[in-house]
Protein backbone atom coordinates (compact mmCIF):
# COMPACT_ATOMS: atom_id res chain seq x y z
CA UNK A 1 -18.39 -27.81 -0.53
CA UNK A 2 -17.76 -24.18 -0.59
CA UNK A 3 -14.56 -23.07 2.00
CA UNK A 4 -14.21 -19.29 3.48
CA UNK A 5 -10.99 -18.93 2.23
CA UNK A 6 -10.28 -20.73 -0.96
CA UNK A 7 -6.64 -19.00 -1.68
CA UNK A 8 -5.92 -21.16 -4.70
CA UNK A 9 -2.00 -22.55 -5.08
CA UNK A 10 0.73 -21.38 -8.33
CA UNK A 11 -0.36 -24.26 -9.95
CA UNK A 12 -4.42 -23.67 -9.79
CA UNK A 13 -3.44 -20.38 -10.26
CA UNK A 14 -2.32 -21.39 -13.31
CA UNK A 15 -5.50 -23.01 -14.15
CA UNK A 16 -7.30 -20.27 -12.94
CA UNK A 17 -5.83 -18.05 -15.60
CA UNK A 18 -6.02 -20.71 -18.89
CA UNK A 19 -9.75 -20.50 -17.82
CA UNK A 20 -9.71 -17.09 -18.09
CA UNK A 21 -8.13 -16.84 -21.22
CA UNK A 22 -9.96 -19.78 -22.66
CA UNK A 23 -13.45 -19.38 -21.26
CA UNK A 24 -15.19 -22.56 -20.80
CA UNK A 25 -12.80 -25.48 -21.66
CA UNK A 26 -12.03 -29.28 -21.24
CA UNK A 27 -8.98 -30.38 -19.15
CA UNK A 28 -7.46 -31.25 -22.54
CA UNK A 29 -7.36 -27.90 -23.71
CA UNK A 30 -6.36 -26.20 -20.49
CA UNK A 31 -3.56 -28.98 -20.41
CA UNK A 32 -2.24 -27.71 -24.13
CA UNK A 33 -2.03 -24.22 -22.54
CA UNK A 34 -0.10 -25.39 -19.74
CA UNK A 35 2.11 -27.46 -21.55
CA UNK A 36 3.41 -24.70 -23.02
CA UNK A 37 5.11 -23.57 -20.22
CA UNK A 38 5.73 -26.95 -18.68
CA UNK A 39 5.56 -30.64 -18.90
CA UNK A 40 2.23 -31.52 -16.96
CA UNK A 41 0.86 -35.18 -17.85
CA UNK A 42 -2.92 -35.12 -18.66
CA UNK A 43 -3.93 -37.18 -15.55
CA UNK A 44 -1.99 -34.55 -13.18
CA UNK A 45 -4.46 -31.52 -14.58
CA UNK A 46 -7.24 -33.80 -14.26
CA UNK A 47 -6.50 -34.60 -10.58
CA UNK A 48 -5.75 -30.93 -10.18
CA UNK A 49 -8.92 -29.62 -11.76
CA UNK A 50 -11.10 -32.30 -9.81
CA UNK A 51 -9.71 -30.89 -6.50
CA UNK A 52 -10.12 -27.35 -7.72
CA UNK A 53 -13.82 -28.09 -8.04
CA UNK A 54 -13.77 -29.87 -4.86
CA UNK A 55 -12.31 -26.29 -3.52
CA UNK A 56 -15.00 -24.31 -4.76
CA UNK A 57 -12.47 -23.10 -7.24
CA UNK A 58 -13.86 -24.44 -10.35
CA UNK A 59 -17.48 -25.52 -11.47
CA UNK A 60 -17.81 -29.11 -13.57
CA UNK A 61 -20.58 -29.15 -16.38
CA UNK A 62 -21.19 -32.89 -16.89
CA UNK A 63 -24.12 -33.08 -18.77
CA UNK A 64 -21.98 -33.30 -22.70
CA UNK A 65 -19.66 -35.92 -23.39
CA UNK A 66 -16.51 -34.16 -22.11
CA UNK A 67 -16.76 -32.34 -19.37
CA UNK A 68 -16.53 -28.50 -19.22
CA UNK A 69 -14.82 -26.52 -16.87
CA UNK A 70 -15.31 -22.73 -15.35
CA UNK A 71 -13.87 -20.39 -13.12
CA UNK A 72 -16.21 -20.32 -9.93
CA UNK A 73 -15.95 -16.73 -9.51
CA UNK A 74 -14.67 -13.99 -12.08
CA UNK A 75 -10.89 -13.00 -12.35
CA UNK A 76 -11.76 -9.60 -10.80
CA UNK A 77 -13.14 -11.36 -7.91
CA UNK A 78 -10.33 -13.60 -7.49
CA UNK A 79 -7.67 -11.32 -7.91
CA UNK A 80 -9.15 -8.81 -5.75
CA UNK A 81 -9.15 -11.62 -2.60
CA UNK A 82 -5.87 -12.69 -3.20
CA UNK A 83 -4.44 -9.16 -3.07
CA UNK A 84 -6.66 -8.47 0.35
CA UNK A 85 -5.14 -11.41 1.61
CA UNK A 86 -1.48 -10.49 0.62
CA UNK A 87 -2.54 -6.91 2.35
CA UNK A 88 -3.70 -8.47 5.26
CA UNK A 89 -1.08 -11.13 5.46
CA UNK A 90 2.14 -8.97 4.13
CA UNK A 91 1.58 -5.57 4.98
CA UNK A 92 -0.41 -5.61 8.04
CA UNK A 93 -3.59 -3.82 5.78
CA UNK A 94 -1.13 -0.58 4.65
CA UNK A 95 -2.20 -0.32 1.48
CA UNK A 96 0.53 2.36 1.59
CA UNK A 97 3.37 0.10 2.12
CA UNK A 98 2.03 -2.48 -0.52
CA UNK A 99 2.41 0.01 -3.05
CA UNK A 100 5.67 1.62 -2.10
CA UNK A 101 7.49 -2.13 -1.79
CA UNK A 102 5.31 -2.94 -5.28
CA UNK A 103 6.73 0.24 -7.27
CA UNK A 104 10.75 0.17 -5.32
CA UNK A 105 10.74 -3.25 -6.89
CA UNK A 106 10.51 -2.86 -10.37
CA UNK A 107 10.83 -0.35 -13.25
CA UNK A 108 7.75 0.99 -14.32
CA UNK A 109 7.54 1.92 -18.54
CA UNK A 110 6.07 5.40 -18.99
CA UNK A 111 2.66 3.81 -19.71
CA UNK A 112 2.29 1.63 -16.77
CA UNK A 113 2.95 5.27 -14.95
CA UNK A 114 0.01 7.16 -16.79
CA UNK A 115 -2.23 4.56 -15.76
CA UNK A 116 -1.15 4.26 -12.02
CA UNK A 117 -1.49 7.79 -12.10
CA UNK A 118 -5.08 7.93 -13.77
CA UNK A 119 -6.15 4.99 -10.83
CA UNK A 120 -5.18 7.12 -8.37
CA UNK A 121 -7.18 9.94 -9.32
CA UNK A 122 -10.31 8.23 -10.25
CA UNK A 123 -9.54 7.02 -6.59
CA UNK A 124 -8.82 10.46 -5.29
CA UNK A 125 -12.82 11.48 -7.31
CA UNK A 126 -14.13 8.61 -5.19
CA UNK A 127 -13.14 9.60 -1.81
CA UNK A 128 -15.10 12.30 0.04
């Protein structure tokens, strides 16, 4: 049961990125990486993660004793939809206007400047 749009919530967000940092993993370990930051009961990330695959978010491998877990798509995939949607949703597709409300919000570290600068022209190369 695969949905068009399958804009995950904080929470499977959350999931999302235990996944990522984990790789393949039961609901028991993505629950001791979320209990970290808060107090979520076992059962709750079960239910979560069973809905997740439900969503198309997640893929289930049954066949050991505990079942495995997955990101359905990469992170780069994912990310890249959710910040087309925000676009789309938030800035009316300016791409211009998502970046100037992006960097007027926060300090940028000289670093995170060189490399915002190097995107930009590896952008600029692309572009005929």
């Amino acid at each position: 049961m695969r949905h068009p749009l399958n804009r995950p919530t904080d929470v499977e967000l959350s999931i999302l990125r235990a996944l990522w940092d984990l790789g393949p993993a039961t609901v028991r370990q993505v629950q001791e990486v979320l209990g970290a930051d808060r107090e979520l009961a076992y059962t709750a990330v079960l239910k979560m993660m069973q809905t997740m695959v439900d969503k198309g978010l997640l893929l289930r491998d049954e066949s050991g004793r505990s079942h495995i877990y997955r990101p359905a798509q990469a992170r780069e995939h994912t990310l890249r939809h959710l910040v087309d949607d925000l676009l789309e949703r938030a800035f009316g597709g300016s791409a211009l206007d998502l970046m100037t409300t992006t960097l007027s919000s926060r300090k940028l570290d000289s670093g995170e400047r060189e490399e915002i600068a190097q995107l930009l022209a590896k952008a600029k190369e692309k572009r005929p």
